[in-house]
PDB file of N, CA and C in Angstrom:
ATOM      1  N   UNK A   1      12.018  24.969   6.113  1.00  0.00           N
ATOM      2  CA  UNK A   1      11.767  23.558   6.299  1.00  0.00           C
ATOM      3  C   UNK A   1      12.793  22.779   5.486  1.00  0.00           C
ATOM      4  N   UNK A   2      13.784  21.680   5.891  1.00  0.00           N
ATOM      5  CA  UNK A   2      14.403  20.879   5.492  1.00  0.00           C
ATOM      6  C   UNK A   2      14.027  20.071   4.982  1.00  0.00           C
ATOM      7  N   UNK A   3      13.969  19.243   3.682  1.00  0.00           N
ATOM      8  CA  UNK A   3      13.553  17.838   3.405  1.00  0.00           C
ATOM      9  C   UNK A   3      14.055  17.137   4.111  1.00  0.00           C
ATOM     10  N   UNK A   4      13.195  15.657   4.245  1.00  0.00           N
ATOM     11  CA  UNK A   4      14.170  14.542   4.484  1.00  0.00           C
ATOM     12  C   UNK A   4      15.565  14.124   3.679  1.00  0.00           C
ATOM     13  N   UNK A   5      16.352  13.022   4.878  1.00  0.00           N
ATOM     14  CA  UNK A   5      16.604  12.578   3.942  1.00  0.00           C
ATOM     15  C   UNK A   5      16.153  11.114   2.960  1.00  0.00           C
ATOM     16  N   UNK A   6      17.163  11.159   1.780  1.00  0.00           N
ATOM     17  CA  UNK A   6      16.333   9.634   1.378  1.00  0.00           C
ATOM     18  C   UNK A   6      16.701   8.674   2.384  1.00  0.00           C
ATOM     19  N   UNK A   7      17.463   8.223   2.994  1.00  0.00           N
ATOM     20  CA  UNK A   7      17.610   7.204   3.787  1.00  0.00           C
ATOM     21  C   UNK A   7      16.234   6.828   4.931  1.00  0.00           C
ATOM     22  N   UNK A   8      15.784   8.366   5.211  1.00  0.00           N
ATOM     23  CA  UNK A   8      14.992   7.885   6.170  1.00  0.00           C
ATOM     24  C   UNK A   8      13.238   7.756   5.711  1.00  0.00           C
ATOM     25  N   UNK A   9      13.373   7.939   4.050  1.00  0.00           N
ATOM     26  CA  UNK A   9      11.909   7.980   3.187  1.00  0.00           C
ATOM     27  C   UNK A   9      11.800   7.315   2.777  1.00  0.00           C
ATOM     28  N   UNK A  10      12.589   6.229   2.428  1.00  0.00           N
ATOM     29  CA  UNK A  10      12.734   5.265   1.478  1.00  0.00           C
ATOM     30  C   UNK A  10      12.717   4.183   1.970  1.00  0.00           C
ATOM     31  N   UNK A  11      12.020   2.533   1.006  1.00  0.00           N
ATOM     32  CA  UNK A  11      12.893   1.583   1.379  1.00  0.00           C
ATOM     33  C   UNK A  11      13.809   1.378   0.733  1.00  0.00           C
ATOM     34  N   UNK A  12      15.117   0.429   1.155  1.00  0.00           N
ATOM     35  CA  UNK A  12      16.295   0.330   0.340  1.00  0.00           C
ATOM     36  C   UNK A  12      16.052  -0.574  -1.089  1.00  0.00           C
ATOM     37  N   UNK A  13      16.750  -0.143  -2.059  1.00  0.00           N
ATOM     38  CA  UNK A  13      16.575  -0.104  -3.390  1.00  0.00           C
ATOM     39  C   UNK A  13      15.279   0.324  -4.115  1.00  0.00           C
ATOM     40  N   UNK A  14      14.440   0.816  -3.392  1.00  0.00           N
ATOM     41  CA  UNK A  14      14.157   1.599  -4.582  1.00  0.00           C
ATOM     42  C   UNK A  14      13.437   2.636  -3.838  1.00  0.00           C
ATOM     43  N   UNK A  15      12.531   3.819  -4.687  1.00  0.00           N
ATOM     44  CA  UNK A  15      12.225   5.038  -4.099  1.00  0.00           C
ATOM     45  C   UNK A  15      11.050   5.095  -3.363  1.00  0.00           C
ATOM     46  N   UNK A  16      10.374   4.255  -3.426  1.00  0.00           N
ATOM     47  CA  UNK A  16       9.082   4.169  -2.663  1.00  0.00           C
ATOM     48  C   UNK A  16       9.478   4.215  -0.871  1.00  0.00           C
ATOM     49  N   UNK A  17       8.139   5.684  -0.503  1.00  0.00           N
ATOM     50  CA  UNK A  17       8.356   6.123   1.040  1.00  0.00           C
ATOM     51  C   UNK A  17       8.472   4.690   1.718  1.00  0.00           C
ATOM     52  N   UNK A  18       9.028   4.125   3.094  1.00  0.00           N
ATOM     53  CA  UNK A  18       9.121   2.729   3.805  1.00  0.00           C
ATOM     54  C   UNK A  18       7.811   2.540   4.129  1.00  0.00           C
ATOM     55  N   UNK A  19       7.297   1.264   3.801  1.00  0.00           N
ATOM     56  CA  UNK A  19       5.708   1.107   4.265  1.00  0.00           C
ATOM     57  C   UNK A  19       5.536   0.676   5.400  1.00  0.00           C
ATOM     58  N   UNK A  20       6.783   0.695   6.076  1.00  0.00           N
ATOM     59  CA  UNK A  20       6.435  -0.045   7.366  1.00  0.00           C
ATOM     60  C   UNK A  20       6.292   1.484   8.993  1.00  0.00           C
ATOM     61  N   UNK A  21       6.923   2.952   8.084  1.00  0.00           N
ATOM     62  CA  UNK A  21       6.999   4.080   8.488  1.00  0.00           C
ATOM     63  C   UNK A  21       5.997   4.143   9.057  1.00  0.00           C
ATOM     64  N   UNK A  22       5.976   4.948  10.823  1.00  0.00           N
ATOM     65  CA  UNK A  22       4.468   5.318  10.698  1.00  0.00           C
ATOM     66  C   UNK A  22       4.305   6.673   9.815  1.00  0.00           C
ATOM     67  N   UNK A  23       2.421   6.529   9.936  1.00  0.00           N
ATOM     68  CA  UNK A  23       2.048   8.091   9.377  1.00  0.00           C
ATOM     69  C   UNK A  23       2.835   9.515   9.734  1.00  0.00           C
ATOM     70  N   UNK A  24       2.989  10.082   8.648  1.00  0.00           N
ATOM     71  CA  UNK A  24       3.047  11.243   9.062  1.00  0.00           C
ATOM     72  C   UNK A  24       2.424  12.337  10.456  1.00  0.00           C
ATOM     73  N   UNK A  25       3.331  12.732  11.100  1.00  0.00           N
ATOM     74  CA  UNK A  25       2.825  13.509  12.385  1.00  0.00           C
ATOM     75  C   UNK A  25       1.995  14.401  12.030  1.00  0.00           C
ATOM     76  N   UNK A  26       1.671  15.009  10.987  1.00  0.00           N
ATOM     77  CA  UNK A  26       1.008  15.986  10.417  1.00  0.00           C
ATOM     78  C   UNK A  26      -0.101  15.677   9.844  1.00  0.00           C
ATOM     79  N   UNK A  27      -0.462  14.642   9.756  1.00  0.00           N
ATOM     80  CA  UNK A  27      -1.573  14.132   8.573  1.00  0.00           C
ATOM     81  C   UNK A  27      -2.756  14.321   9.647  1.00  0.00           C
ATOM     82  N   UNK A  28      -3.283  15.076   8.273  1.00  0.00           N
ATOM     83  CA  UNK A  28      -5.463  14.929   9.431  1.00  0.00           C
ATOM     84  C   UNK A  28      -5.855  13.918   8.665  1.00  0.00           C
ATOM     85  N   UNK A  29      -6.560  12.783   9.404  1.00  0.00           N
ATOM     86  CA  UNK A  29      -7.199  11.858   9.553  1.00  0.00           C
ATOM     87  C   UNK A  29      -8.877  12.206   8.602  1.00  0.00           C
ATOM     88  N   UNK A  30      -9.057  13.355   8.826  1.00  0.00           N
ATOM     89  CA  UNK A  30     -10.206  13.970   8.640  1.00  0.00           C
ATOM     90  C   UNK A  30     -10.683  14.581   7.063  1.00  0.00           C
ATOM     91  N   UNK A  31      -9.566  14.913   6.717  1.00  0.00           N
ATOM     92  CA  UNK A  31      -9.369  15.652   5.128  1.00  0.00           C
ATOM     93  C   UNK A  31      -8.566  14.496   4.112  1.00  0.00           C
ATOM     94  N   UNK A  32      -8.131  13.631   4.719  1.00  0.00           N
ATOM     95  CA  UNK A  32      -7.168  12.713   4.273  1.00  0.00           C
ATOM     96  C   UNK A  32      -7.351  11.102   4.022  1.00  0.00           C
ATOM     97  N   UNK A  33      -7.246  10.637   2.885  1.00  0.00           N
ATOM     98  CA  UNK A  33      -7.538   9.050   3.114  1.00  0.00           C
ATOM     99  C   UNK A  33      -6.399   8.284   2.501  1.00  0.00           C
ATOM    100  N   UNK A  34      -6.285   7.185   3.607  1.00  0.00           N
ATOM    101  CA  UNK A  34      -5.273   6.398   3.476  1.00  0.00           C
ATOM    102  C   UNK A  34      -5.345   4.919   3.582  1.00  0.00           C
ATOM    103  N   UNK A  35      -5.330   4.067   2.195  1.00  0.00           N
ATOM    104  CA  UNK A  35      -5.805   2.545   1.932  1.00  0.00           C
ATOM    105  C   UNK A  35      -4.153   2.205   2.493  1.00  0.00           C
ATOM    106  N   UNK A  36      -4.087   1.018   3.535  1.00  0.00           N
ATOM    107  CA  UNK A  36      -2.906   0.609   3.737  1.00  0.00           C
ATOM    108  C   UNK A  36      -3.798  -1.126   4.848  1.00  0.00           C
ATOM    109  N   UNK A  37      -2.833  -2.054   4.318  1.00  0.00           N
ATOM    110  CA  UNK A  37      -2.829  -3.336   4.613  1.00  0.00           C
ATOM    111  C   UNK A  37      -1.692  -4.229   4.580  1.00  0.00           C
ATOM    112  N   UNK A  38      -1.954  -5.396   4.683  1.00  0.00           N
ATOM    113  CA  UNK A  38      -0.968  -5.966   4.246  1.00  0.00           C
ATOM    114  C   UNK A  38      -1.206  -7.401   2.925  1.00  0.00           C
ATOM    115  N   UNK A  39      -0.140  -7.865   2.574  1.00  0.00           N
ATOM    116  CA  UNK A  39      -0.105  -9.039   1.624  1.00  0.00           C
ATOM    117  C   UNK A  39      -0.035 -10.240   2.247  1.00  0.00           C
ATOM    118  N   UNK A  40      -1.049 -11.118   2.231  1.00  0.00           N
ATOM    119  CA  UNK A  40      -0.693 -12.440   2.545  1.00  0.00           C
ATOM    120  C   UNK A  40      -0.936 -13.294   1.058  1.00  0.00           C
ATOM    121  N   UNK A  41      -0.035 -15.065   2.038  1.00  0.00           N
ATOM    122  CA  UNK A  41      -0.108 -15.848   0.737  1.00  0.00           C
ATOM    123  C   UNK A  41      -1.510 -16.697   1.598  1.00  0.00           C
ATOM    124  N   UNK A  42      -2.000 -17.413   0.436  1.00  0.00           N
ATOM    125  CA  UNK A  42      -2.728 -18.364   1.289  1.00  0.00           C
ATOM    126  C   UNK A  42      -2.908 -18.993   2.084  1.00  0.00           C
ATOM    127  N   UNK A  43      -1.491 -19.438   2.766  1.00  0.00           N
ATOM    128  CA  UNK A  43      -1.486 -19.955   4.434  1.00  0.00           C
ATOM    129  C   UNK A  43      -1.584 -19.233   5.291  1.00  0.00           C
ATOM    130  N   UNK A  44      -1.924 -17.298   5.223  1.00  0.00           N
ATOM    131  CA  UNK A  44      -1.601 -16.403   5.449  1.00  0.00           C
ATOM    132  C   UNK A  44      -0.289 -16.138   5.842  1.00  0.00           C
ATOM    133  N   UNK A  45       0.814 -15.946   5.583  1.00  0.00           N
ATOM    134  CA  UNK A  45       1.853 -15.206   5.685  1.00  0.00           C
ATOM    135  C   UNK A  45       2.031 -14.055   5.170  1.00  0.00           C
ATOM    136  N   UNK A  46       2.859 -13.205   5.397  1.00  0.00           N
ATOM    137  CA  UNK A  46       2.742 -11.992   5.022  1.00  0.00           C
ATOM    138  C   UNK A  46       3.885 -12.213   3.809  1.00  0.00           C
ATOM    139  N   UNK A  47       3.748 -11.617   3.125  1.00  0.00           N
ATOM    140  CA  UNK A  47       4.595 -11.354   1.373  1.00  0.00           C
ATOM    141  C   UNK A  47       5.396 -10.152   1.637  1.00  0.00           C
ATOM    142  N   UNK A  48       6.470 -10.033   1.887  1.00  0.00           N
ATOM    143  CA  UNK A  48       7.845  -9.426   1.905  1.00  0.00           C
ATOM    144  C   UNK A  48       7.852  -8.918   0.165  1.00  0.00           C
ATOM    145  N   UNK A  49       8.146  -8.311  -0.140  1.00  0.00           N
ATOM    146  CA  UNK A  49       8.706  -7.861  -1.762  1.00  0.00           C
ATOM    147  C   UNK A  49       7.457  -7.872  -2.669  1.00  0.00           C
ATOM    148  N   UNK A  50       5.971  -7.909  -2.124  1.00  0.00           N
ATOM    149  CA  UNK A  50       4.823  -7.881  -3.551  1.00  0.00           C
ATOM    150  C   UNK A  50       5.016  -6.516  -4.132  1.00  0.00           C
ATOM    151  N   UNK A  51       4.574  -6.715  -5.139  1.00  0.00           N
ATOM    152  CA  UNK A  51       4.538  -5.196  -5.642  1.00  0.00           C
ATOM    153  C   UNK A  51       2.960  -5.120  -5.791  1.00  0.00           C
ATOM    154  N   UNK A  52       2.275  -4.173  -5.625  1.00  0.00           N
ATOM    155  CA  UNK A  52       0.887  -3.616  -4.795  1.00  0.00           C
ATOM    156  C   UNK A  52       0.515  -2.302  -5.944  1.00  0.00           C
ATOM    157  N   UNK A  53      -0.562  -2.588  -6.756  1.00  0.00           N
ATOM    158  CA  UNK A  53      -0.666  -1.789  -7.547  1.00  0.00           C
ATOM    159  C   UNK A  53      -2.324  -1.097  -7.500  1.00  0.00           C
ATOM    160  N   UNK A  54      -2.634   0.335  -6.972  1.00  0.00           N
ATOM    161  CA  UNK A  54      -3.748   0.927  -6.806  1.00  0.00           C
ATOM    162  C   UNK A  54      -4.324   1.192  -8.014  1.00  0.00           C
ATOM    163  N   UNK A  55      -5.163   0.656  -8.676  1.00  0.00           N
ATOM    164  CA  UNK A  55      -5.986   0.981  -9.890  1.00  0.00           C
ATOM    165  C   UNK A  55      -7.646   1.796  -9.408  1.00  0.00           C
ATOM    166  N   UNK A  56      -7.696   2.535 -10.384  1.00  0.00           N
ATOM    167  CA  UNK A  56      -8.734   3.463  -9.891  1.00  0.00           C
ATOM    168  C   UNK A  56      -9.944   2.784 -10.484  1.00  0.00           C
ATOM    169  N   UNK A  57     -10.885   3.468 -10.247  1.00  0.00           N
ATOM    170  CA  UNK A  57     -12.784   2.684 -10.827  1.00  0.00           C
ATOM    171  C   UNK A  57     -13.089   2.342 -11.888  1.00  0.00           C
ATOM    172  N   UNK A  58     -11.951   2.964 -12.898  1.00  0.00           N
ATOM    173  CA  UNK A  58     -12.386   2.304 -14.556  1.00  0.00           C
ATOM    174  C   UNK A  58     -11.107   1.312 -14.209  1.00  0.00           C
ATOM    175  N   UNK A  59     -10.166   0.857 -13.458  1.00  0.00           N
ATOM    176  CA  UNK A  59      -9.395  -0.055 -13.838  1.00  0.00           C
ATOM    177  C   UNK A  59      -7.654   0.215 -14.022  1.00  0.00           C
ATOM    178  N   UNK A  60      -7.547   1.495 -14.438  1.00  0.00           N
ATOM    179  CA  UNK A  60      -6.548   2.424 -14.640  1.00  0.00           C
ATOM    180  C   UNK A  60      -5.712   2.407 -13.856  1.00  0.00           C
ATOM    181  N   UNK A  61      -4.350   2.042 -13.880  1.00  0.00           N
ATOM    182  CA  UNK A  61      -2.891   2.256 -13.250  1.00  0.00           C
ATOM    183  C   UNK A  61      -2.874   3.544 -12.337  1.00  0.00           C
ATOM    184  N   UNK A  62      -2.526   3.691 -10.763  1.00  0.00           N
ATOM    185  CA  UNK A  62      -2.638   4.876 -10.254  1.00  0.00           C
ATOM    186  C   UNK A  62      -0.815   5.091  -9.417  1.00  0.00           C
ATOM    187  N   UNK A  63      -0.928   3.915  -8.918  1.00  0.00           N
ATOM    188  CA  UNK A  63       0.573   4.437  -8.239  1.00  0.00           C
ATOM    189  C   UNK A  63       1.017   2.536  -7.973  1.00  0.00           C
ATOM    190  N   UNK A  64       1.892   2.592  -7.510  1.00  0.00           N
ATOM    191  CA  UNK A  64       2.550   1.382  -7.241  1.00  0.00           C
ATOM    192  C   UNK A  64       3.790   1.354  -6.420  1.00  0.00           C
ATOM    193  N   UNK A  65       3.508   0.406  -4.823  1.00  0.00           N
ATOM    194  CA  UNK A  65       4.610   0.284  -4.053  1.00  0.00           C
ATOM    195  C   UNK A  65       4.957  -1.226  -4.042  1.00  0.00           C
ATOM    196  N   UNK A  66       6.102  -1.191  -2.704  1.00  0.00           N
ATOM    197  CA  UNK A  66       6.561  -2.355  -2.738  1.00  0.00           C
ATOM    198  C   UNK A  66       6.147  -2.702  -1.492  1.00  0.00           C
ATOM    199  N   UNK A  67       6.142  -4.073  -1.116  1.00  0.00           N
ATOM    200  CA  UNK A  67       5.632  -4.003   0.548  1.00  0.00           C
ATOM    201  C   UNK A  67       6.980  -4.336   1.272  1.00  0.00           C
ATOM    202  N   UNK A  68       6.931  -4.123   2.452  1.00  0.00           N
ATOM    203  CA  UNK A  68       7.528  -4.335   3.632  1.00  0.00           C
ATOM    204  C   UNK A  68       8.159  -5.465   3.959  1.00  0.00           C
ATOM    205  N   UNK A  69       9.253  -5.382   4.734  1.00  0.00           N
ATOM    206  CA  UNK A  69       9.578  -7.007   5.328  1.00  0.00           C
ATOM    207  C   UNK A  69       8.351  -7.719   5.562  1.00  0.00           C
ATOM    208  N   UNK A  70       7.254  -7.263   6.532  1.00  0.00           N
ATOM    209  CA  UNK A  70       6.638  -7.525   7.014  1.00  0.00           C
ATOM    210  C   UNK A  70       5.202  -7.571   6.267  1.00  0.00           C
ATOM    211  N   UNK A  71       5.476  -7.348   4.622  1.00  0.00           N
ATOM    212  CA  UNK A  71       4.013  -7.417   3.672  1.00  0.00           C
ATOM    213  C   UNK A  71       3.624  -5.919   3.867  1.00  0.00           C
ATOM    214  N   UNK A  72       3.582  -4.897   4.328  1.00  0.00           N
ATOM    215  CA  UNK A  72       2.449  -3.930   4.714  1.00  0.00           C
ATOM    216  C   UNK A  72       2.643  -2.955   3.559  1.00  0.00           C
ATOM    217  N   UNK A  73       1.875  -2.968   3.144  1.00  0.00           N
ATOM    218  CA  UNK A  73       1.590  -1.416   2.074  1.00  0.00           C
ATOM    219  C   UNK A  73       1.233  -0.171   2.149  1.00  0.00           C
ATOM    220  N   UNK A  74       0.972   0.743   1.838  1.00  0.00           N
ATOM    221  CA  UNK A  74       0.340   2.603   2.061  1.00  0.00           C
ATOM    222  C   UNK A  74       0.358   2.686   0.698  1.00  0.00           C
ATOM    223  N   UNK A  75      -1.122   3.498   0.852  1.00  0.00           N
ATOM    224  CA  UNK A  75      -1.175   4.553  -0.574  1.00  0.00           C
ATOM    225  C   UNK A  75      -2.414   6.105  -0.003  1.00  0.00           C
ATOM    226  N   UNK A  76      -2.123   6.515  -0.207  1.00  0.00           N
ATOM    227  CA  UNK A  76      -2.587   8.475   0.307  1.00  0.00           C
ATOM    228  C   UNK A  76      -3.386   8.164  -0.879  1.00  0.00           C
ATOM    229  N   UNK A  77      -4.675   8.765  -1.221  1.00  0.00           N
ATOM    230  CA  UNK A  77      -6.003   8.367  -2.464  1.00  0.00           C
ATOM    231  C   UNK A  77      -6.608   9.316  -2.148  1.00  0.00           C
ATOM    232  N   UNK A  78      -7.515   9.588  -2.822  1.00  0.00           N
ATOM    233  CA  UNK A  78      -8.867  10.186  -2.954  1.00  0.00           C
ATOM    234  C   UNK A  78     -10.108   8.806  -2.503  1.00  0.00           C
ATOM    235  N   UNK A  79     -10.923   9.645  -1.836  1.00  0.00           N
ATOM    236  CA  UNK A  79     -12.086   8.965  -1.153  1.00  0.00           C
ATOM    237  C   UNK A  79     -12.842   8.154  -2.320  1.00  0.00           C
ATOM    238  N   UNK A  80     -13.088   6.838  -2.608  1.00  0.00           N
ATOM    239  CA  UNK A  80     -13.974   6.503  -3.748  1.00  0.00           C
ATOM    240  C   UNK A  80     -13.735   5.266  -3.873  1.00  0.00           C
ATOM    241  N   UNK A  81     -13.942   4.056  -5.005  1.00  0.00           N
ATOM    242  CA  UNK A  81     -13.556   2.933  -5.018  1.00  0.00           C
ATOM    243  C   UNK A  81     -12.016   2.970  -5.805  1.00  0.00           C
ATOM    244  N   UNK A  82     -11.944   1.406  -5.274  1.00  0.00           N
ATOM    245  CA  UNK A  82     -10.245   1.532  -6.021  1.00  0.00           C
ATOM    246  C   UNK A  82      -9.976  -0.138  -5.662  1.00  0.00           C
ATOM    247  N   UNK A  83      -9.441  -0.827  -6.909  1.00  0.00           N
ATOM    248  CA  UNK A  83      -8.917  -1.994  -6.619  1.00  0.00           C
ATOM    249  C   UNK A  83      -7.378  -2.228  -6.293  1.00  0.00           C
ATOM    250  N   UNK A  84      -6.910  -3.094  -5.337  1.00  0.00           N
ATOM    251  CA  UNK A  84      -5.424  -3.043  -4.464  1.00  0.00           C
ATOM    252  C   UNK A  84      -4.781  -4.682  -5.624  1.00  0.00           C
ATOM    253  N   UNK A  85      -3.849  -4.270  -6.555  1.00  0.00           N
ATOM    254  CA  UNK A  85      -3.734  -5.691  -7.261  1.00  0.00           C
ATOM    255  C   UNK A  85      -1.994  -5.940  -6.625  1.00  0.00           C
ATOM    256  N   UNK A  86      -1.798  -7.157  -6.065  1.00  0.00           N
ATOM    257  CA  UNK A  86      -0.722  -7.360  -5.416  1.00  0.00           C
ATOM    258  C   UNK A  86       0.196  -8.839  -6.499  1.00  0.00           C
ATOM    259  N   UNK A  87       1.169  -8.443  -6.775  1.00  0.00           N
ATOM    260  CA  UNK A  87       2.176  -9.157  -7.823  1.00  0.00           C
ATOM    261  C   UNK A  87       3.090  -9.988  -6.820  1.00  0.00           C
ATOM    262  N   UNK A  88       3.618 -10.933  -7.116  1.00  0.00           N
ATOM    263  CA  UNK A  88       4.707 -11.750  -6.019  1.00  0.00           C
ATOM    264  C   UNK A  88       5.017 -13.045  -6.716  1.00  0.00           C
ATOM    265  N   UNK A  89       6.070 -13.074  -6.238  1.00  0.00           N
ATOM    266  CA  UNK A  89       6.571 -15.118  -6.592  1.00  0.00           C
ATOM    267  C   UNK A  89       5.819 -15.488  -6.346  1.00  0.00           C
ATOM    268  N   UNK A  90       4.752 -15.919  -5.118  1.00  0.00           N
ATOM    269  CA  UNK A  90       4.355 -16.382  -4.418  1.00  0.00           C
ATOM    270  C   UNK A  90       2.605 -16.514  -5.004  1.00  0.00           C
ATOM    271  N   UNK A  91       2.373 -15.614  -5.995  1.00  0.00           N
ATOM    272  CA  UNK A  91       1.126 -15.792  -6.446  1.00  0.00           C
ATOM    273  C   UNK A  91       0.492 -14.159  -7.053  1.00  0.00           C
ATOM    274  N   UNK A  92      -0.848 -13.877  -7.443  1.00  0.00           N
ATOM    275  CA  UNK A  92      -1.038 -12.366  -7.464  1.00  0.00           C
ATOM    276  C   UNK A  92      -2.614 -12.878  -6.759  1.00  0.00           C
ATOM    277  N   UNK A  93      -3.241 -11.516  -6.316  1.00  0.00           N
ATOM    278  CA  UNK A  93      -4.616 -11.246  -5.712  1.00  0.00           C
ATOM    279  C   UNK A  93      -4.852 -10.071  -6.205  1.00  0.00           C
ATOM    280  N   UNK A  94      -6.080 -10.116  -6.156  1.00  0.00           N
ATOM    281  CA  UNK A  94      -6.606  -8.555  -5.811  1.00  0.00           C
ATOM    282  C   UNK A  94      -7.718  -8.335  -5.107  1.00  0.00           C
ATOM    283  N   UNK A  95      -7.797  -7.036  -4.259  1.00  0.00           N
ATOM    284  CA  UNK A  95      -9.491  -6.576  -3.605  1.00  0.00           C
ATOM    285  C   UNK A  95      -9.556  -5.467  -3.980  1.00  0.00           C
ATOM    286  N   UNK A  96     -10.850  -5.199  -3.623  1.00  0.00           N
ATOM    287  CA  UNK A  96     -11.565  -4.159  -4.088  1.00  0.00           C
ATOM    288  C   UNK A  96     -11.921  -3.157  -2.903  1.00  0.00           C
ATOM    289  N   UNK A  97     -11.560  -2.674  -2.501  1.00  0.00           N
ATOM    290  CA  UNK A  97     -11.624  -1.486  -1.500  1.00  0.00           C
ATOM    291  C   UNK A  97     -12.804   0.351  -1.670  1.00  0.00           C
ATOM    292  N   UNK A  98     -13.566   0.311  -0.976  1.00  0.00           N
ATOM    293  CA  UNK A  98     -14.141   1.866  -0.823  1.00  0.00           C
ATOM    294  C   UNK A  98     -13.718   2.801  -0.177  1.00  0.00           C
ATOM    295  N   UNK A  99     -12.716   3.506  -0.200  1.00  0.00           N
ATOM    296  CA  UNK A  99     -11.839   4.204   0.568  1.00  0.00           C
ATOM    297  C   UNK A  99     -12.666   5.240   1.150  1.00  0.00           C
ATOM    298  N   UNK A 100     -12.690   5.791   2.492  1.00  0.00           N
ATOM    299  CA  UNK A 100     -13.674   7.167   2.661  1.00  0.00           C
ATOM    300  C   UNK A 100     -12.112   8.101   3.300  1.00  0.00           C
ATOM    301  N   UNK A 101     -12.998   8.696   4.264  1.00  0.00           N
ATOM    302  CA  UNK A 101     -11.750   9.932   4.846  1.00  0.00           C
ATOM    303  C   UNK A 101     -11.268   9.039   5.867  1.00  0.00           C
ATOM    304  N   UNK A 102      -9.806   9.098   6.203  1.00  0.00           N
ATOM    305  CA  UNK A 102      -9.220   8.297   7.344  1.00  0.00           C
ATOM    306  C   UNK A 102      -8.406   7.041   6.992  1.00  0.00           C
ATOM    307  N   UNK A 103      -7.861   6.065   7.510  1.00  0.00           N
ATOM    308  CA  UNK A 103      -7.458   4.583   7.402  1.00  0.00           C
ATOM    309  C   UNK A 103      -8.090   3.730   6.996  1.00  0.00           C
ATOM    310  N   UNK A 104      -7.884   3.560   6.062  1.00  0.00           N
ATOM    311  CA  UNK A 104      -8.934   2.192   5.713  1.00  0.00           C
ATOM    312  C   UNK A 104      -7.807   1.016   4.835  1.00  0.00           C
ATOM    313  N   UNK A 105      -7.954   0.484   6.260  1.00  0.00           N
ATOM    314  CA  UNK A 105      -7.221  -1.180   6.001  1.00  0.00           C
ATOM    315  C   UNK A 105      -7.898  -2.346   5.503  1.00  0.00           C
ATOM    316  N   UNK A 106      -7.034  -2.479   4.746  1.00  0.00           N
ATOM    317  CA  UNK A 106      -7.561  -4.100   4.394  1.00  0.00           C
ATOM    318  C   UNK A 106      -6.096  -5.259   4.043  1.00  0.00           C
ATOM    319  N   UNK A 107      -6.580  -6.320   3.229  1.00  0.00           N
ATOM    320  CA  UNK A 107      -5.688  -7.365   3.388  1.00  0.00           C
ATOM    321  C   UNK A 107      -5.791  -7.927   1.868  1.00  0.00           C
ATOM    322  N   UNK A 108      -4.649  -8.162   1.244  1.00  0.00           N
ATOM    323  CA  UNK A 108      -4.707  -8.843  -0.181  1.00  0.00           C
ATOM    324  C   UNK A 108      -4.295 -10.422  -0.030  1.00  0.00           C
ATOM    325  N   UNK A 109      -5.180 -11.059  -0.428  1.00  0.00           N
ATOM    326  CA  UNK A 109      -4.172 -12.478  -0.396  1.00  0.00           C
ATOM    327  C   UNK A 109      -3.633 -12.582  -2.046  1.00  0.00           C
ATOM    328  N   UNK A 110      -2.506 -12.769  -1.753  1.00  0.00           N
ATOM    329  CA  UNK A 110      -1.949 -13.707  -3.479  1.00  0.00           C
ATOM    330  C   UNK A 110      -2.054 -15.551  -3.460  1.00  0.00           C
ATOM    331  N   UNK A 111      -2.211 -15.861  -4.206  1.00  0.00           N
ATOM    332  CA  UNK A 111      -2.256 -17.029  -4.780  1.00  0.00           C
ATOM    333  C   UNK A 111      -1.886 -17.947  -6.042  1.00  0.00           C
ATOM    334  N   UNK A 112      -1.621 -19.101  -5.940  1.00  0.00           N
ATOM    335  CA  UNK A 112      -0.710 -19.265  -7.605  1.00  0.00           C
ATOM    336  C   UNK A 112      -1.479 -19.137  -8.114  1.00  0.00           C
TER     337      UNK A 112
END
């Protein structure tokens, strides 16, 4: 098996997989959970460049991406609660999400 390359895992400047990628062809839906949404500002627009930070049930730092042209985020988790805290010019938010097995979307708004 070949790795990728980075060009096609990445977004440009920095290392985080592209959030706008689809899923993996391989991923079970079934064994697997995946919190992914997008960032809006309060007029809803979508937030290009937030940085999107998964904190686990006591509160705790877990991983951190960047979003998409288009705002959209991914994070691969364990099934359980987890708060989504989203950083931006444009303002910060956060929600609170129950992740189970499968997709589970939601939406952050930021605000000043």
């Amino acid at each position: 098996m070949t790795a990728p390359t980075a060009a096609s895992t990445t977004a440009a400047g920095c290392a985080a997989p592209d959030q706008a990628a689809p899923l993996p062809a391989g991923l079970d839906l079934e064994r697997e959970t995946v919190i992914t949404g997008v960032v809006r500002s309060a007029a809803g627009e979508a937030v290009p460049g937030a940085y999107v930070r998964l904190l686990d049930s006591t509160g705790e730092f877990t991983a951190e991406v960047v979003t998409s042209p288009a705002g959209q985020f991914r994070f691969f988790a364990a099934p359980g609660a987890w708060t989504l805290r989203a950083l931006s010019r444009q303002g910060n938010g956060d929600t609170t999400v129950t992740a189970g097995r499968g997709i589970n979307e939601v939406s952050v708004t930021v605000t000043d």
